[in-house]
N, C-alpha and C. Protein backbone atom coordinates (compact mmCIF):
# COMPACT_ATOMS: atom_id res chain seq x y z
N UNK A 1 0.84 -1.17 0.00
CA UNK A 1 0.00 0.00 0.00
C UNK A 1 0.89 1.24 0.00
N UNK A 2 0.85 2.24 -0.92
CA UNK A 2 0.89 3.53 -1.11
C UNK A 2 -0.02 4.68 -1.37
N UNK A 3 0.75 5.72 -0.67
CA UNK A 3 0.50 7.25 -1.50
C UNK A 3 1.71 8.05 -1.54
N UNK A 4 1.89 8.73 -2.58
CA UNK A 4 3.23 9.67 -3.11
C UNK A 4 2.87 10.92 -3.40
N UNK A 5 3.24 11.62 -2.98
CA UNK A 5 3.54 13.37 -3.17
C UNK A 5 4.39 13.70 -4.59
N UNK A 6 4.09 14.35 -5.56
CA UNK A 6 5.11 14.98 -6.17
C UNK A 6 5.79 16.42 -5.21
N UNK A 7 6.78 16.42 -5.36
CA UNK A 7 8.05 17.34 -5.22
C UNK A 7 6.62 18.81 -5.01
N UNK A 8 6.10 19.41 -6.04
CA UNK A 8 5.15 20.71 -5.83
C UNK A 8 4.39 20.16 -4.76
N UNK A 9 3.82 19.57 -4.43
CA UNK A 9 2.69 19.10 -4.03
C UNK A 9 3.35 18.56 -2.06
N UNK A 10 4.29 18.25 -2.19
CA UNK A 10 5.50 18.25 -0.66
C UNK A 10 5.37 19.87 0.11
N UNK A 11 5.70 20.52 -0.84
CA UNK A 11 6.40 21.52 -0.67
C UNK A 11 5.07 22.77 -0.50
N UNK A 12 3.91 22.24 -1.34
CA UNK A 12 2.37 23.48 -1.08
C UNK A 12 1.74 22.77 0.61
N UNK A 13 1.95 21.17 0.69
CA UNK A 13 1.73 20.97 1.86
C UNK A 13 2.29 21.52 3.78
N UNK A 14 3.33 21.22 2.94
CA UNK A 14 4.34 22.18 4.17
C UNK A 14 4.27 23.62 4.21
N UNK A 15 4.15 24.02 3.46
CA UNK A 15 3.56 25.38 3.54
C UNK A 15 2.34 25.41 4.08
N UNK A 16 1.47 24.96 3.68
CA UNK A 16 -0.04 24.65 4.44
C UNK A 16 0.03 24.42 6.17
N UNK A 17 0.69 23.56 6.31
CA UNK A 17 1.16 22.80 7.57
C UNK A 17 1.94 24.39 8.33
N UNK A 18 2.85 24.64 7.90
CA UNK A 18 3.02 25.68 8.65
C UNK A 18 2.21 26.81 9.22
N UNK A 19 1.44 27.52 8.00
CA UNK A 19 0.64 28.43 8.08
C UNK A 19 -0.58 28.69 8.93
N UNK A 20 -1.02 27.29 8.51
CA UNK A 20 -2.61 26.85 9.58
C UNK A 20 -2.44 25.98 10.69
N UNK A 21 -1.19 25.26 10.54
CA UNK A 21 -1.10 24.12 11.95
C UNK A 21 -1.46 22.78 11.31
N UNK A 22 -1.32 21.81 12.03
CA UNK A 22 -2.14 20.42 11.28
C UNK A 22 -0.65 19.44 11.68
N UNK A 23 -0.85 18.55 11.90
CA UNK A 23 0.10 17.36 11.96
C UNK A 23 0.36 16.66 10.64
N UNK A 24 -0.45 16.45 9.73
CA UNK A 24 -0.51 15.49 8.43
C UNK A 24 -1.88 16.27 7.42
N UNK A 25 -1.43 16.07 6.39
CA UNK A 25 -2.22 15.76 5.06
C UNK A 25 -3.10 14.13 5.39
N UNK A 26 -4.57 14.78 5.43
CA UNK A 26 -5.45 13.66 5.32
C UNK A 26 -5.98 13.73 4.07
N UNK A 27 -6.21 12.31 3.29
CA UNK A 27 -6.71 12.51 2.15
C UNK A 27 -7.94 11.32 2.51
N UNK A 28 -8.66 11.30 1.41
CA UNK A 28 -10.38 10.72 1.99
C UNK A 28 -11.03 10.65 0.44
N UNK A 29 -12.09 9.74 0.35
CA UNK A 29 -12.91 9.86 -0.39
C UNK A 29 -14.24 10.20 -0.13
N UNK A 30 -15.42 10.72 -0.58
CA UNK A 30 -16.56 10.55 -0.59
C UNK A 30 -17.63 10.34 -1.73
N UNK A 31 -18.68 9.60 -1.62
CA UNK A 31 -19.46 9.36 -2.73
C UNK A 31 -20.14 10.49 -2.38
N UNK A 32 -20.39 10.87 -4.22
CA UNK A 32 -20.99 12.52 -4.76
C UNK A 32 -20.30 12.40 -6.39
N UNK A 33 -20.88 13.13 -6.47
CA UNK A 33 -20.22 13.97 -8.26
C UNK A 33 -21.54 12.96 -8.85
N UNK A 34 -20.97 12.97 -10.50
CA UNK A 34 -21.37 12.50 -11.62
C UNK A 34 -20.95 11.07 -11.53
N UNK A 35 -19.89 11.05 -11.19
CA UNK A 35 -19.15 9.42 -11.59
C UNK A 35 -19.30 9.17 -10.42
N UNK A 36 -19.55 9.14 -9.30
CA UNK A 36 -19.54 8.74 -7.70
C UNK A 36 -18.97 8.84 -6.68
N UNK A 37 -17.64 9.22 -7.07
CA UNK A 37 -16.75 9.31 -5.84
C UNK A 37 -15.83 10.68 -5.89
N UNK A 38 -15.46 11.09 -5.14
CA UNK A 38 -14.76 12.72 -5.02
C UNK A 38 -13.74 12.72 -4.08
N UNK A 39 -12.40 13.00 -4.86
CA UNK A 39 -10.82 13.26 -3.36
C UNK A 39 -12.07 14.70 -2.14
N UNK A 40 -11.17 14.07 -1.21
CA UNK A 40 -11.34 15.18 0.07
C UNK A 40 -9.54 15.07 0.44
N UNK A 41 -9.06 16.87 0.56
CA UNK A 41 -7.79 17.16 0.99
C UNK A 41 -7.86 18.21 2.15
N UNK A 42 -7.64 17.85 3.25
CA UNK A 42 -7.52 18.41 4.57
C UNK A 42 -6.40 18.62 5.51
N UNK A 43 -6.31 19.10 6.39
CA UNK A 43 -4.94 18.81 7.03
C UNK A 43 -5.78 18.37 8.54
N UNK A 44 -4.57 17.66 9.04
CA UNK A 44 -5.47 17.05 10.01
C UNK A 44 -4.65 17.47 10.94
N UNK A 45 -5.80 17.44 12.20
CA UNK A 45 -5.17 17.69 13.08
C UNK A 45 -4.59 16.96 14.77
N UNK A 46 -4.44 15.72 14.53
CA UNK A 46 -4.44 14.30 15.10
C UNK A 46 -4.31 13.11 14.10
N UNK A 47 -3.58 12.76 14.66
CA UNK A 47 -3.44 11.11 14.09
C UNK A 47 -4.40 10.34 14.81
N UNK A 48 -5.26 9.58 14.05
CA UNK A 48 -6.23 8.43 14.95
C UNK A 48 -5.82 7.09 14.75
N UNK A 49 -5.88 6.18 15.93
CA UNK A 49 -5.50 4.95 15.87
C UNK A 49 -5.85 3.92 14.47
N UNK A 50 -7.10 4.69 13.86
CA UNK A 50 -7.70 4.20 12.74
C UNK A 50 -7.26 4.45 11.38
N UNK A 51 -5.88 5.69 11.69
CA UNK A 51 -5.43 5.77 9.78
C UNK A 51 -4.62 5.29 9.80
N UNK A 52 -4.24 5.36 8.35
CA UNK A 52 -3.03 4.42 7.81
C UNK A 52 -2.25 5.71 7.99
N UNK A 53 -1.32 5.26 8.27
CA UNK A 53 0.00 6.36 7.76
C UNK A 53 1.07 6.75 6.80
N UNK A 54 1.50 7.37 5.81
CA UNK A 54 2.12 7.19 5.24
C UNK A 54 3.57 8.33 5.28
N UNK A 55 4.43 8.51 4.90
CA UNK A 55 5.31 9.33 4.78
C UNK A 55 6.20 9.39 3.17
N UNK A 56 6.17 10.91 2.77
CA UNK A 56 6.66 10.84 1.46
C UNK A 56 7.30 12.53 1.54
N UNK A 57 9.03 12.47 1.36
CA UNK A 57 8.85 13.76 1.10
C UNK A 57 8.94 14.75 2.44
N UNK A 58 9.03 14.17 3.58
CA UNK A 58 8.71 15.11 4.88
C UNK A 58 7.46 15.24 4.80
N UNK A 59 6.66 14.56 4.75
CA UNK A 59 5.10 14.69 5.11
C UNK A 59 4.32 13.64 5.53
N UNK A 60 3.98 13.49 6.54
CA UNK A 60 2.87 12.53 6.61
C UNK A 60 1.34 12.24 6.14
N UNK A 61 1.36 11.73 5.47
CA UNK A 61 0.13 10.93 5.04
C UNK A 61 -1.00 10.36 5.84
N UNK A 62 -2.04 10.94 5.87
CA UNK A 62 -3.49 10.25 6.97
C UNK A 62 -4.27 9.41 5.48
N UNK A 63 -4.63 8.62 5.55
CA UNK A 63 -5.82 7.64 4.68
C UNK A 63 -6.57 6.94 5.95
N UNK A 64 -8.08 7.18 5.88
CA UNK A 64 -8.69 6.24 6.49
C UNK A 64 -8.93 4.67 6.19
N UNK A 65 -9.09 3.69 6.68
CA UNK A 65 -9.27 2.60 5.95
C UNK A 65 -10.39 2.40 5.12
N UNK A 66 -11.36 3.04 5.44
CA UNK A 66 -12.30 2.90 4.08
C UNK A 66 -12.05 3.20 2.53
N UNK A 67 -11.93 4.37 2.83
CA UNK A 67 -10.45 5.49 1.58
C UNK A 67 -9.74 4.49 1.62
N UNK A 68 -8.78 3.99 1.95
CA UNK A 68 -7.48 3.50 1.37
C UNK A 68 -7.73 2.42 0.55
N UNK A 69 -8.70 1.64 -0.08
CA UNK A 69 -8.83 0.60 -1.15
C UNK A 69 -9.37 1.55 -2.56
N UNK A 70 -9.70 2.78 -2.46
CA UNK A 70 -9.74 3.89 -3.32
C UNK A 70 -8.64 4.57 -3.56
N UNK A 71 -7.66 5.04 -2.72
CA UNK A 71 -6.42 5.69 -2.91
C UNK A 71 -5.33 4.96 -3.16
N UNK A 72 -5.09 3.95 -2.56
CA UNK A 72 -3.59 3.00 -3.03
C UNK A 72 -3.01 3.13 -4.39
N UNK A 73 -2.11 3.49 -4.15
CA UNK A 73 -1.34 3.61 -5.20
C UNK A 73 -1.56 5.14 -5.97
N UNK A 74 -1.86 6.03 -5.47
CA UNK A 74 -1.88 7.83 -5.78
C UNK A 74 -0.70 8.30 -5.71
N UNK A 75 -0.93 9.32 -6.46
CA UNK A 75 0.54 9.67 -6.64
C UNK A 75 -0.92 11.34 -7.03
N UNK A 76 0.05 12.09 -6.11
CA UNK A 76 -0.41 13.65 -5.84
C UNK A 76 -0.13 14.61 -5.95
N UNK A 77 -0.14 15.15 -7.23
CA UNK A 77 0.50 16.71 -7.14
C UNK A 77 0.00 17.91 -6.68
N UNK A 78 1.00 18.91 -7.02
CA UNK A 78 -0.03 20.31 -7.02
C UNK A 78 -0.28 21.39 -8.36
N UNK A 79 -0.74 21.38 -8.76
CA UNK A 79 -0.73 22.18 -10.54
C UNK A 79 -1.42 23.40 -10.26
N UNK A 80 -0.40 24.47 -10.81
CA UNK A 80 -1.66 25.63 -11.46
C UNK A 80 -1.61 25.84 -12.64
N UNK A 81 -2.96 26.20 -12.84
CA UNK A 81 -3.04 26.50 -14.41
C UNK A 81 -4.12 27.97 -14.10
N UNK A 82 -3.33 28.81 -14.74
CA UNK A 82 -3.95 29.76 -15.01
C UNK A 82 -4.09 30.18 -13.84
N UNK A 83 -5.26 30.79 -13.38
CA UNK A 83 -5.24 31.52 -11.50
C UNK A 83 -5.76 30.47 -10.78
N UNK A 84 -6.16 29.13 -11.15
CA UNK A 84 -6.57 28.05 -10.29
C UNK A 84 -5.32 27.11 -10.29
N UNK A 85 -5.09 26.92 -9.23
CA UNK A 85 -4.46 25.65 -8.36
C UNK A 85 -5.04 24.61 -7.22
N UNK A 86 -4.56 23.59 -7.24
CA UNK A 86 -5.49 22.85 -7.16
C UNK A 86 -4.67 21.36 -6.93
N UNK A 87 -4.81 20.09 -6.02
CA UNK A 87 -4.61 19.01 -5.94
C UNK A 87 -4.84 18.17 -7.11
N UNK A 88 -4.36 17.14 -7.86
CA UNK A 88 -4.54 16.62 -9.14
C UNK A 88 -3.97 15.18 -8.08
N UNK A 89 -4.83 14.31 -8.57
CA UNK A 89 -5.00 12.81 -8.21
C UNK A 89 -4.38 11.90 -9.71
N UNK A 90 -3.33 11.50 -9.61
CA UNK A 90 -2.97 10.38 -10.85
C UNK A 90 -3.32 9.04 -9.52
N UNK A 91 -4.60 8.73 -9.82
CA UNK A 91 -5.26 7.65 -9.14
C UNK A 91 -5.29 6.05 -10.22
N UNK A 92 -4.62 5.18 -9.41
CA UNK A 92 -4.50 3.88 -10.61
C UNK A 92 -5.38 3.36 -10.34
N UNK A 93 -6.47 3.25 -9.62
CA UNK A 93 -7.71 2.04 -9.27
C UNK A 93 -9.22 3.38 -10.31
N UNK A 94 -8.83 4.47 -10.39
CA UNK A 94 -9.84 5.03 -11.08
C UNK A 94 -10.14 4.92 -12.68
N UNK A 95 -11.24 3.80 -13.10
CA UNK A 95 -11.73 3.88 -14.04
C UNK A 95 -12.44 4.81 -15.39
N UNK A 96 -12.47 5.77 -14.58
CA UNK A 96 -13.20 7.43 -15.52
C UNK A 96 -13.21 8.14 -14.09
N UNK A 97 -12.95 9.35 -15.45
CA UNK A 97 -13.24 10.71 -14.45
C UNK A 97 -13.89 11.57 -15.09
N UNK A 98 -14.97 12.09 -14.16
CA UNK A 98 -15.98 12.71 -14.86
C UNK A 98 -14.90 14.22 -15.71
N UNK A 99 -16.03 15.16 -16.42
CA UNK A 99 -15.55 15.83 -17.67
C UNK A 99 -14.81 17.46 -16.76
N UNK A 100 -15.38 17.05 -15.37
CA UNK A 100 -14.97 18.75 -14.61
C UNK A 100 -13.80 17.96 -13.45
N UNK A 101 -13.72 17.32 -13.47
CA UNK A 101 -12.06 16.98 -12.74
C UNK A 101 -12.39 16.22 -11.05
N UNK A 102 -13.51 16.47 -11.02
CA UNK A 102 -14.12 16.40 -9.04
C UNK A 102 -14.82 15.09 -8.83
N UNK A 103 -14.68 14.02 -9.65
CA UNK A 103 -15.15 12.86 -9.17
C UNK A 103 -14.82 11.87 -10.27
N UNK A 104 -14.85 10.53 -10.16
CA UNK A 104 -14.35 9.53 -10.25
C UNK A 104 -14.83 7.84 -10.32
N UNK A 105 -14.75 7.28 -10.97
CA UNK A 105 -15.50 5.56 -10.84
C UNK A 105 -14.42 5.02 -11.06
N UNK A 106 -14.40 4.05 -10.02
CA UNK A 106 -14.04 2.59 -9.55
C UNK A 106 -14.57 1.39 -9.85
N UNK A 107 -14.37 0.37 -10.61
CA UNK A 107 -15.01 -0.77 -10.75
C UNK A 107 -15.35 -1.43 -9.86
């Protein structure tokens, strides 16, 4: 089981982490959108006996176990384009992604 940070995406977190506080980058899924499922990116503020942990980069990684048979194997950047920036998911278990970028199907 993995999750990976690109290099931008290390480096907008720690900045985050500094600014607002937070122990770890929690990442999460929820069903919603068009295709069913949607990233959630938070910073957390506790580790619970119940996440997975990961480390990439100087950062720790929160996945809950429900999330984590949806996320394994992510690999996470940070992109801007134009005046929006924004988390980008290269997710390998995701089958389609809907046409506006915010949700996702899983077989």
């Amino acid at each position: 089981m993995s999750i990976s940070l690109t290099a931008n995406a290390a480096e907008r977190v720690q900045r985050f982490l500094a600014q607002d506080g937070g122990v770890a980058l929690r990442l999460a899924v929820r069903k919603t959108g068009c295709s069913g499922w949607a990233y959630v990116v938070t910073l957390a503020t506790e580790i619970s006996a119940e996440d997975q942990r990961f480390e990439d980069q100087g950062v720790t990684i929160l996945v809950d176990r429900e999330s984590l048979p949806y996320l394994d194997g992510s690999r996470v950047d940070f992109v801007t384009e134009g005046l929006n920036q924004t988390f980008q998911f290269d997710n390998p278990n995701a089958t389609e992604e809907c046409g506006c970028g915010e949700s996702f199907t899983i077989r």
